[in-house]
C-alpha atoms as a PDB file:
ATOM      1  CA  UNK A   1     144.472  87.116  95.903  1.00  0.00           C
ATOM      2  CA  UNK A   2     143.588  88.412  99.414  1.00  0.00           C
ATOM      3  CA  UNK A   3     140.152  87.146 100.487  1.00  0.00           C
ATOM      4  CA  UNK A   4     137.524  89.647 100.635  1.00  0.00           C
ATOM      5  CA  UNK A   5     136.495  90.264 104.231  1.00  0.00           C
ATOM      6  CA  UNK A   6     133.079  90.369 103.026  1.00  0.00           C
ATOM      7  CA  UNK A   7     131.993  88.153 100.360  1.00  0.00           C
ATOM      8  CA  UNK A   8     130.139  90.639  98.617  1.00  0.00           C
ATOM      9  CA  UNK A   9     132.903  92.138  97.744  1.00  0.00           C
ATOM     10  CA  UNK A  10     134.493  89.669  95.336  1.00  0.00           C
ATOM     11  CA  UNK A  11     134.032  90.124  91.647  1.00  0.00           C
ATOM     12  CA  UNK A  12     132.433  87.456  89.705  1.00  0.00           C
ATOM     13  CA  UNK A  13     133.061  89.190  86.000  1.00  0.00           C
ATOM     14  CA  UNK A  14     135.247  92.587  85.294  1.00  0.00           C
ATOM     15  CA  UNK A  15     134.516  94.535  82.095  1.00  0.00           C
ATOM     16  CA  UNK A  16     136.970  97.691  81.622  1.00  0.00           C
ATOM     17  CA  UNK A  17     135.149  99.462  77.952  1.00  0.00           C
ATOM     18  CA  UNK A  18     138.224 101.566  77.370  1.00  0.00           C
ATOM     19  CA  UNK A  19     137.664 101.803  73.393  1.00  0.00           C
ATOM     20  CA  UNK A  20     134.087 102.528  73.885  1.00  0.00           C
ATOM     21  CA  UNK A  21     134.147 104.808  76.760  1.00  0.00           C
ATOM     22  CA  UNK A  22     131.368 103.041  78.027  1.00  0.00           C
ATOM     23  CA  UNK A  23     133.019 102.603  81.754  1.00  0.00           C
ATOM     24  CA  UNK A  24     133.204  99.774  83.937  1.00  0.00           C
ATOM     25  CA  UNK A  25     130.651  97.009  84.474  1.00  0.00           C
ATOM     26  CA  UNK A  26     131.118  94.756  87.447  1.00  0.00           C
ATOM     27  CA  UNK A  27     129.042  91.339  88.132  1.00  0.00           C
ATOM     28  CA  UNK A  28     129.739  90.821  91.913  1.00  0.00           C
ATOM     29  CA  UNK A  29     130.035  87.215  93.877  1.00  0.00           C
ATOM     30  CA  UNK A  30     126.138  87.644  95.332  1.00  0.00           C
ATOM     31  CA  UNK A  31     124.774  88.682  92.108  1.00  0.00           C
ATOM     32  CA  UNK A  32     124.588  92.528  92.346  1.00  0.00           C
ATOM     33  CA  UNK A  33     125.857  94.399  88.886  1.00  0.00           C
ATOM     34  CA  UNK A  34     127.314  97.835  89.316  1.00  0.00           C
ATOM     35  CA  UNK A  35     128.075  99.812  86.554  1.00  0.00           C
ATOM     36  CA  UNK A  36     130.723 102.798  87.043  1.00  0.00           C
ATOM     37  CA  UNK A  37     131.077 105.450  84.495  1.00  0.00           C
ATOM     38  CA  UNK A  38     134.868 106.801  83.870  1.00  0.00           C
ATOM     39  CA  UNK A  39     133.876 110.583  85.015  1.00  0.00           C
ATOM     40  CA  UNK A  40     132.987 109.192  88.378  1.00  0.00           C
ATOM     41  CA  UNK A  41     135.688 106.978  88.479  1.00  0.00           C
ATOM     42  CA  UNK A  42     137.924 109.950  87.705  1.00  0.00           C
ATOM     43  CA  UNK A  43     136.307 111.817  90.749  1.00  0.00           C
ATOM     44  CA  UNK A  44     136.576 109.183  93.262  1.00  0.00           C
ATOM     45  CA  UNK A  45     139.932 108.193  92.637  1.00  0.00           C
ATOM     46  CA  UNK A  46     141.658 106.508  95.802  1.00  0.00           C
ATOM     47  CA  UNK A  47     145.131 107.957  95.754  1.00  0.00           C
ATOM     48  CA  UNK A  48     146.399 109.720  98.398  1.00  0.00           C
ATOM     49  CA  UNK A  49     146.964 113.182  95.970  1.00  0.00           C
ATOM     50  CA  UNK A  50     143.086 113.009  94.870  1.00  0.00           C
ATOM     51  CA  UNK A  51     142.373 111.849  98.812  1.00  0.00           C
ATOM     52  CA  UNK A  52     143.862 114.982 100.150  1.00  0.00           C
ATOM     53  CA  UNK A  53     142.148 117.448  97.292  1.00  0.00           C
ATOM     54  CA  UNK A  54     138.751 116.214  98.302  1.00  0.00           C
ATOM     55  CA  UNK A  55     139.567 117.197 102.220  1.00  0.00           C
ATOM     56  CA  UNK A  56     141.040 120.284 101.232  1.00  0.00           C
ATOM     57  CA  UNK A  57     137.282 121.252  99.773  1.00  0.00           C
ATOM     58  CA  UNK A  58     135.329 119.728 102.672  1.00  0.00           C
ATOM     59  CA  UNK A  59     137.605 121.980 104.805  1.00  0.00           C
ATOM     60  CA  UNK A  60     137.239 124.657 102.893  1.00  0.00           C
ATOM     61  CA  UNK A  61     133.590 124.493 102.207  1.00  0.00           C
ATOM     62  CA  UNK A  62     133.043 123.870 106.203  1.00  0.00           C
ATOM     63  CA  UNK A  63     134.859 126.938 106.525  1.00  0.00           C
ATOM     64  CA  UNK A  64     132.520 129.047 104.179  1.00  0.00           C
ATOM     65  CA  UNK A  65     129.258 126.997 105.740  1.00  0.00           C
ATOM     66  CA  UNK A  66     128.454 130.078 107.790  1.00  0.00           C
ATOM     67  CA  UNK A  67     128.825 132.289 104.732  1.00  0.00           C
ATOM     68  CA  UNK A  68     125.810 133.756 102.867  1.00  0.00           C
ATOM     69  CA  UNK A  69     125.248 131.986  99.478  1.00  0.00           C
ATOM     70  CA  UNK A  70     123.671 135.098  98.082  1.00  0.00           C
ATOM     71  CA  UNK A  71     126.085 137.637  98.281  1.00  0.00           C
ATOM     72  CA  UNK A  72     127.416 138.988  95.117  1.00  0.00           C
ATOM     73  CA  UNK A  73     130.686 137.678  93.081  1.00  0.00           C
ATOM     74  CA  UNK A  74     133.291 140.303  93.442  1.00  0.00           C
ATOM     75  CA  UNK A  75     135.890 141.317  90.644  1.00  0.00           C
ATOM     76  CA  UNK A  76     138.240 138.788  93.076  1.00  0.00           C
ATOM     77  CA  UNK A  77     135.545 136.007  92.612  1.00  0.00           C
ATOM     78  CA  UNK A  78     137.297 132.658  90.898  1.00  0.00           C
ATOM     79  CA  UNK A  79     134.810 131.039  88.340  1.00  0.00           C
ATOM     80  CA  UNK A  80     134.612 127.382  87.899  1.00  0.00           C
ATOM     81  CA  UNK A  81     136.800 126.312  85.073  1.00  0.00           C
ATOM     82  CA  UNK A  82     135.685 124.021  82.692  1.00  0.00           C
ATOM     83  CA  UNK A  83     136.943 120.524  82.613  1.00  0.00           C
ATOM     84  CA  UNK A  84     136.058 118.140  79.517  1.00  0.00           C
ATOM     85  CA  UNK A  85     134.297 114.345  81.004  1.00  0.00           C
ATOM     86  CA  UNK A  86     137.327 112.164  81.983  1.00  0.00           C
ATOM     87  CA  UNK A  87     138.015 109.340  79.846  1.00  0.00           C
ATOM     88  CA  UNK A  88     139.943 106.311  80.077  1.00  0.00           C
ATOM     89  CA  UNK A  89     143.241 106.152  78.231  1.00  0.00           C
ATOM     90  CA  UNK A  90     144.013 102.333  79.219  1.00  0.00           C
ATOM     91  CA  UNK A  91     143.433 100.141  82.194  1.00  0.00           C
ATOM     92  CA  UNK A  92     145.407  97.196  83.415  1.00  0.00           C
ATOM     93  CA  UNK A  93     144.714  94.543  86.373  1.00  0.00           C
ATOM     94  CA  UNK A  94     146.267  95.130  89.353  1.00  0.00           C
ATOM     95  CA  UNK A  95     146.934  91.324  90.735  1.00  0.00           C
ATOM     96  CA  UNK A  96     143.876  89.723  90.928  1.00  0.00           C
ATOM     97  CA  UNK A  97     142.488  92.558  93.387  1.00  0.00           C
ATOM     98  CA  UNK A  98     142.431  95.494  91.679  1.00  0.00           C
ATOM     99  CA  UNK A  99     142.013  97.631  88.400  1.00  0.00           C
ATOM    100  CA  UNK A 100     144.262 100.574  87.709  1.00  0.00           C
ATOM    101  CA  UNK A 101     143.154 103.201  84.933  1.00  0.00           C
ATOM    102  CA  UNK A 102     145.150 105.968  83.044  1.00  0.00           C
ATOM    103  CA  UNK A 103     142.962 108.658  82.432  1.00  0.00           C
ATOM    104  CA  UNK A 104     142.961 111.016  79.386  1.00  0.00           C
ATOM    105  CA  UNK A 105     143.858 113.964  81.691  1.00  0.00           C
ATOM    106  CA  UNK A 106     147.079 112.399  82.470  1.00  0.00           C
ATOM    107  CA  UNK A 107     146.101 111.129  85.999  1.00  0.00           C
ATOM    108  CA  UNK A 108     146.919 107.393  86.629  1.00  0.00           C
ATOM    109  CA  UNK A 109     148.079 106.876  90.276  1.00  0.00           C
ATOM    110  CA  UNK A 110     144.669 105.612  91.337  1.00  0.00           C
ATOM    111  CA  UNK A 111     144.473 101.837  92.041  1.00  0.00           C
ATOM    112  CA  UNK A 112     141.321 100.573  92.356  1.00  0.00           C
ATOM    113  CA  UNK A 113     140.805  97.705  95.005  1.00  0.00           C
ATOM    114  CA  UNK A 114     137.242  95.654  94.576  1.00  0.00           C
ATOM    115  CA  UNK A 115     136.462  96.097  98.084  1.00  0.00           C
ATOM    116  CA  UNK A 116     136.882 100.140  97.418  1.00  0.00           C
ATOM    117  CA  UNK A 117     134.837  99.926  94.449  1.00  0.00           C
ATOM    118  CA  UNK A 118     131.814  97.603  95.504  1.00  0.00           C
ATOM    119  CA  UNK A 119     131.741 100.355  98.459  1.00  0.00           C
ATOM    120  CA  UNK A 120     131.510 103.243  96.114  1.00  0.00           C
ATOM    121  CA  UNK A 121     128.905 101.438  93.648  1.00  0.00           C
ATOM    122  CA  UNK A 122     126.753 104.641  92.767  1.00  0.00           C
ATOM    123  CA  UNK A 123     123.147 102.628  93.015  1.00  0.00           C
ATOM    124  CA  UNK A 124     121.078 103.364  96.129  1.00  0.00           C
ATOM    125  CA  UNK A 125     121.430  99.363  97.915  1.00  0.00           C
ATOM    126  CA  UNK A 126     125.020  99.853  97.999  1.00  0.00           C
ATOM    127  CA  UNK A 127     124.983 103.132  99.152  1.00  0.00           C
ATOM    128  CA  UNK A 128     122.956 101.955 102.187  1.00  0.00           C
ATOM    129  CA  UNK A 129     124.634  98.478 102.669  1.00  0.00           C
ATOM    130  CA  UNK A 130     128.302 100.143 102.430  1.00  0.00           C
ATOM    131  CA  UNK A 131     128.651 103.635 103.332  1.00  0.00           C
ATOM    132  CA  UNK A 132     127.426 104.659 106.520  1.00  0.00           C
ATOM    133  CA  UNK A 133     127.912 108.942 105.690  1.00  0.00           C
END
C-alpha cells in the first residue's frame, strides 16, 4: 500500500453497507469518523467521464452567470429530469488503497482512493482542513 502523504489520510476501519444502503462509514488513522452516503458518493465520483461532466456545468453555468435568474422559461426551456437516489449495487477493495462501487444506475468506473475520500468528507473540519475552494 502506498503511504499516505498525510497521515490523516489512512483508514483505520472501512465499512461499505451495500445490503442496507446505509453508505460508507470510515474510522480514519487520527480518530476522525466520516460517514459518506451513496447519493453523494454517486455525485462526486472521481473518474475522468464524471470529472469532465462536472466542468462542463461550471463552464456552462459561468457562462449563464451574467444571465437574469428571473426571466421566464420559454417553450425551448429543458426541465430538470428526475433521477431516483443512487444506490450501491456492490463494492470491492481496490488494493489496500481504495474502494470501487457499482452503482444501481449502471455507473462503476469510479475508484475511490482514501486520500480522495478523507478530502471530500462532507463534515465542516474536513472541509476546512482539506479543501481550500
Amino acid at each position: 500500500m502506498p503511504i499516505p502523504r498525510d497521515e490523516r489520510k489512512k483508514p483505520a476501519d472501512v465499512k461499505v453497507h451495500v445490503s442496507s444502503g446505509a453508505g460508507v462509514d470510515i474510522t480514519w488513522a487520527d480518530g476522525h469518523t466520516s460517514h459518506y452516503d451513496f447519493p453523494y458518493l454517486r455525485e462526486q465520483c472521481p473518474c475522468a467521464l464524471c470529472n469532465d461532466e462536472r466542468e462542463r456545468k461550471e463552464t456552462a453555468a459561468h457562462a449563464g452567470a451574467g444571465a437574469s435568474s428571473s426571466a421566464p422559461a420559454g417553450p425551448g426551456a429543458t426541465l430538470p429530469i428526475f433521477k431516483p437516489a443512487a444506490k450501491a449495487k456492490s463494492a470491492r477493495a481496490v488494493g489496500n488503497y481504495a474502494v470501487q462501487i457499482e452503482f444501481t444506475d449502471g455507473h462503476s468506473t469510479g475508484i475511490y482512493s482514501f486520500d480522495y475520500l478523507r478530502e471530500i468528507c462532507p463534515c465542516d473540519a474536513c472541509q476546512e482542513a482539506f479543501r481550500s475552494d
